[in-house]
Protein backbone atom coordinates (compact mmCIF):
# COMPACT_ATOMS: atom_id res chain seq x y z
CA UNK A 1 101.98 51.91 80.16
CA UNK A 2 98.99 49.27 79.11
CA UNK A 3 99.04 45.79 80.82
CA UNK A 4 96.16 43.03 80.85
CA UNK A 5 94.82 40.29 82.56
CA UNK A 6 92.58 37.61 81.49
CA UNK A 7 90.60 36.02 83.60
CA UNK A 8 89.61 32.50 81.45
CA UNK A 9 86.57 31.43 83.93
CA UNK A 10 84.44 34.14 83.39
CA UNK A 11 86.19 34.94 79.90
CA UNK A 12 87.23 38.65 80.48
CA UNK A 13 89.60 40.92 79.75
CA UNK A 14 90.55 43.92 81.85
CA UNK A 15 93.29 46.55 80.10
CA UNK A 16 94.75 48.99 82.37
CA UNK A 17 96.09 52.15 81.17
CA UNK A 18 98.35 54.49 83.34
CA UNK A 19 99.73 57.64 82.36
CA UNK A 20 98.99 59.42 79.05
CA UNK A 21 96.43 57.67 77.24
CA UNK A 22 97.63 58.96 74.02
CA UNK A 23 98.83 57.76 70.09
CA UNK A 24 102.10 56.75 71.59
CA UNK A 25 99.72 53.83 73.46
CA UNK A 26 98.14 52.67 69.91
CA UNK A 27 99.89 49.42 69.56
CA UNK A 28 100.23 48.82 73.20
CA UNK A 29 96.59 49.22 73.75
CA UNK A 30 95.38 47.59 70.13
CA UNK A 31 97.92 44.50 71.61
CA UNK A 32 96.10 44.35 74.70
CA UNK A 33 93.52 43.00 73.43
CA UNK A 34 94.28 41.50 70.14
CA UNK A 35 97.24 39.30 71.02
CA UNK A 36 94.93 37.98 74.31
CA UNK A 37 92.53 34.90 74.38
CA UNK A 38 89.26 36.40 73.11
CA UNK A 39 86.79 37.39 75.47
CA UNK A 40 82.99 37.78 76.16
CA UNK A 41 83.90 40.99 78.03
CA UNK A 42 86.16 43.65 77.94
CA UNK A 43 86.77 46.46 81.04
CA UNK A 44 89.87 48.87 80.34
CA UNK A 45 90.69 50.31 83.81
CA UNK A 46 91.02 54.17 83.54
CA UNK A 47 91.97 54.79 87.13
CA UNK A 48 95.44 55.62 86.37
CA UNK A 49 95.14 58.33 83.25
CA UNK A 50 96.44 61.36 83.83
CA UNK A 51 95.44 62.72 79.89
CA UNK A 52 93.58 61.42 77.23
CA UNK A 53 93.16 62.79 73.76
CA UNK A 54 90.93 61.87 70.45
CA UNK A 55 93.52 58.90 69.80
CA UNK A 56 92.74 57.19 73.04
CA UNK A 57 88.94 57.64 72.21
CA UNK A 58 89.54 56.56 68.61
CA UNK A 59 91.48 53.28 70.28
CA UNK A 60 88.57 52.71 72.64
CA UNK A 61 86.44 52.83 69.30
CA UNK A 62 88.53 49.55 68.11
CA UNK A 63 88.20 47.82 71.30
CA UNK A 64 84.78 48.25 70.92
CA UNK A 65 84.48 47.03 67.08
CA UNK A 66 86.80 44.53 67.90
CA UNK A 67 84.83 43.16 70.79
CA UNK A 68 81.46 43.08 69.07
CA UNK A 69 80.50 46.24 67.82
CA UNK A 70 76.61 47.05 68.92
CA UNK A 71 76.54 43.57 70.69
CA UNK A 72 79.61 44.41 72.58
CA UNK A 73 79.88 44.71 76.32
CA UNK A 74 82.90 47.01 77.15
CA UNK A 75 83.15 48.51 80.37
CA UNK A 76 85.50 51.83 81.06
CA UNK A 77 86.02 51.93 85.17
CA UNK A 78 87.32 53.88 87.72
CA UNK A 79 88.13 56.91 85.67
CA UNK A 80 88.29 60.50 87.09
CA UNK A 81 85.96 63.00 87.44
CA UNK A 82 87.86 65.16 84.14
CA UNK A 83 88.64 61.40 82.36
CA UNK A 84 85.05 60.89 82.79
CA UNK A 85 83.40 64.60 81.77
CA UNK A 86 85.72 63.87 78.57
CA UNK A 87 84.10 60.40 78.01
CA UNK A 88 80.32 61.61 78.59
CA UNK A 89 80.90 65.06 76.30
CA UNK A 90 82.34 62.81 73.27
CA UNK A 91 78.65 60.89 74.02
CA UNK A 92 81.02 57.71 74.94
CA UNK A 93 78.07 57.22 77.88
CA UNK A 94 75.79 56.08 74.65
CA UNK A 95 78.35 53.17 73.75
CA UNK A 96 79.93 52.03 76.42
CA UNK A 97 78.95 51.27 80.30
CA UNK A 98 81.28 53.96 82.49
CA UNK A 99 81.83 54.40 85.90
CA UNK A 100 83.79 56.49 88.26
């Protein structure tokens, strides 16, 4: 399941994803954040993912072209210890701010 909220004052989005973060999520997760007011920020909210594979990690690639690209400021938060070891061995660490 993907849900957002958008908070307008500070313009930012946060997605959360629960379960499998997997292809079945695409156009959940590429709705998330396309069909939402656009934002200056973006945090998708990890704390619930049980699995993720290369789709998820090719979606969070979108988000991130889709929110900027280089100038982007995409957060990934409060994944687990596996989510994250996933995240930093793909080199995700290098493009996006992560935290535990």
């Amino acid at each position: 399941m993907v849900e957002n909220v958008f908070d307008a004052n500070v313009e930012h989005l946060v997605i959360r994803v629960n379960g499998r973060f997997d292809y079945s999520c695409h156009k959940v997760f590429r709705d998330a954040f396309v069909l939402a007011p656009r934002a200056k920020s973006y945090e998708v909210d990890l704390a619930h993912v049980e699995y993720l594979d290369s789709s998820a990690l090719g979606m969070l690639l979108l988000l991130r072209d889709y929110a900027g690209g280089e100038e982007s400021h995409v957060a990934l938060t409060n994944s687990s210890k596996a989510v994250n070891d996933l995240l930093k061995m793909a080199n995700f660490n290098r493009l996006f701010d992560i935290s535990e």
